[in-house]
Each structure stands twice: as C-alpha cells, then as structure tokens.
Protein backbone atom coordinates (compact mmCIF):
# COMPACT_ATOMS: atom_id res chain seq x y z
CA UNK A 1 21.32 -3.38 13.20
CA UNK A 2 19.07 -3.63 9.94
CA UNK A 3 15.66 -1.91 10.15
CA UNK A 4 13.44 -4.74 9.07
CA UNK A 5 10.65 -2.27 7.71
CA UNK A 6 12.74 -0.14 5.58
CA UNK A 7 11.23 -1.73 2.17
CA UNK A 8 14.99 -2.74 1.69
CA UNK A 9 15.25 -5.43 4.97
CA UNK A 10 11.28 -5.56 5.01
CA UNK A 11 10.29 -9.25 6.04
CA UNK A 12 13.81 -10.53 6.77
CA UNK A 13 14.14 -13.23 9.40
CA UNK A 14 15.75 -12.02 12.78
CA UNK A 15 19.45 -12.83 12.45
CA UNK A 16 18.87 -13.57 9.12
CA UNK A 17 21.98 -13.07 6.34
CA UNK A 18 21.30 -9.44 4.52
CA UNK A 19 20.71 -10.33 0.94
CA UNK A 20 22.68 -8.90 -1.75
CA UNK A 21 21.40 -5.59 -3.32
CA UNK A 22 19.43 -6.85 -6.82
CA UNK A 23 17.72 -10.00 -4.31
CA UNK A 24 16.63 -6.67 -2.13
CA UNK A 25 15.47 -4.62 -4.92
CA UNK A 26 13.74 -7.90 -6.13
CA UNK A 27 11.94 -8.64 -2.91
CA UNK A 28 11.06 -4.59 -2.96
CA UNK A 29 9.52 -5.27 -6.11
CA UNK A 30 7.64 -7.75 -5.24
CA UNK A 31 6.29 -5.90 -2.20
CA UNK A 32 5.11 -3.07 -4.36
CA UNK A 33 3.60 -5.16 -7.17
CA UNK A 34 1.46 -6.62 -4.34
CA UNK A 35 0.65 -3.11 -2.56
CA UNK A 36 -0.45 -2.01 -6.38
CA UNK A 37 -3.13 -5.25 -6.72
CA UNK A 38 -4.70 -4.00 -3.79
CA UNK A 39 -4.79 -0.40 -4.59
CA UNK A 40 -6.19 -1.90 -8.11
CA UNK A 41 -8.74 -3.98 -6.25
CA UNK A 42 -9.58 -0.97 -4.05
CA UNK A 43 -9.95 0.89 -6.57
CA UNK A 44 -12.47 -1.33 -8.70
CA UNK A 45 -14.52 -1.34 -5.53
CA UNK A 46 -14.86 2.69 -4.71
CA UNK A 47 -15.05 4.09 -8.32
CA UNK A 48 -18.89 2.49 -8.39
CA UNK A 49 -20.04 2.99 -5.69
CA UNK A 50 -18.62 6.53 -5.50
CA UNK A 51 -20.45 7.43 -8.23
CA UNK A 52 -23.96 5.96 -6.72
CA UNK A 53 -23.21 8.63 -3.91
CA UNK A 54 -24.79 11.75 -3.60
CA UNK A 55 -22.89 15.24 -3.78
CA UNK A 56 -22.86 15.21 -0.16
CA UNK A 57 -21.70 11.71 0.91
CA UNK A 58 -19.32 12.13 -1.93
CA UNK A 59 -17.86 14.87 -0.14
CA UNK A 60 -17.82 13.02 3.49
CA UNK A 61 -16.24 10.21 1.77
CA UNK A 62 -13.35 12.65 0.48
CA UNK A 63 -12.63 14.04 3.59
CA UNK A 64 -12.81 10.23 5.21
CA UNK A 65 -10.39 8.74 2.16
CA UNK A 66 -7.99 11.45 2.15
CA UNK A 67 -7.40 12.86 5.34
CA UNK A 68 -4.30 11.86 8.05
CA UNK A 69 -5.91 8.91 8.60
CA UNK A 70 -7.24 7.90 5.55
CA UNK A 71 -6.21 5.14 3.02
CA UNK A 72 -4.95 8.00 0.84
C-alpha cells in the first residue's frame, strides 16, 4: 500500500491510480512551491517585527521559533 504523505503519493485519492513518476515529481513541486509562499509570507511578517523586539523578547522568540516544536 502507497503512503499517501510521502511527498511522492501526498494528496492521492484512496484507491486512486499511482501516477507516473514526472506527474509525481510535478505534483511534489507544486507542493513545495506552495510550502515556500508561506515560508516567504512568514517571513515578511517576523523580520519587522523581530526587529521592533527588544534583546530579550528577541531571545524568547528564538527559543519559541526554533525549538522541537517550533515552526523552524
């Protein structure tokens, strides 16, 4: 059975036909060009209003972003 969130299967209809490899790669593309406009839009967000922080919420805000649970 095909793991439906391998980024290869990702979003395929139960019982649904596998596509061929370049319509996979395609549709993993596509996936990741949409995952980068958010990290873009995320991105355009934090940098300002990082940089309005002081040295100290700037370093709880670090340890928020990047840690296990983090969007990082």
């Amino acid at each position: 059975m095909m793991n439906h969130f391998d980024g290869w299967g990702w979003g395929m209809q139960a019982g649904a036909k596998p596509a061929t490899a370049p319509e996979r790669l395609a549709r993993y593309e596509k996936t990741l060009v949409a995952r980068l406009e958010i990290v873009r839009v995320l991105k355009g967000a934090v940098e300002p209003l990082y940089t309005s922080l002081s040295d100290e919420q700037k370093k709880t805000a670090d340890e928020l972003l990047m840690g296990p649970m983090g969007i990082m």
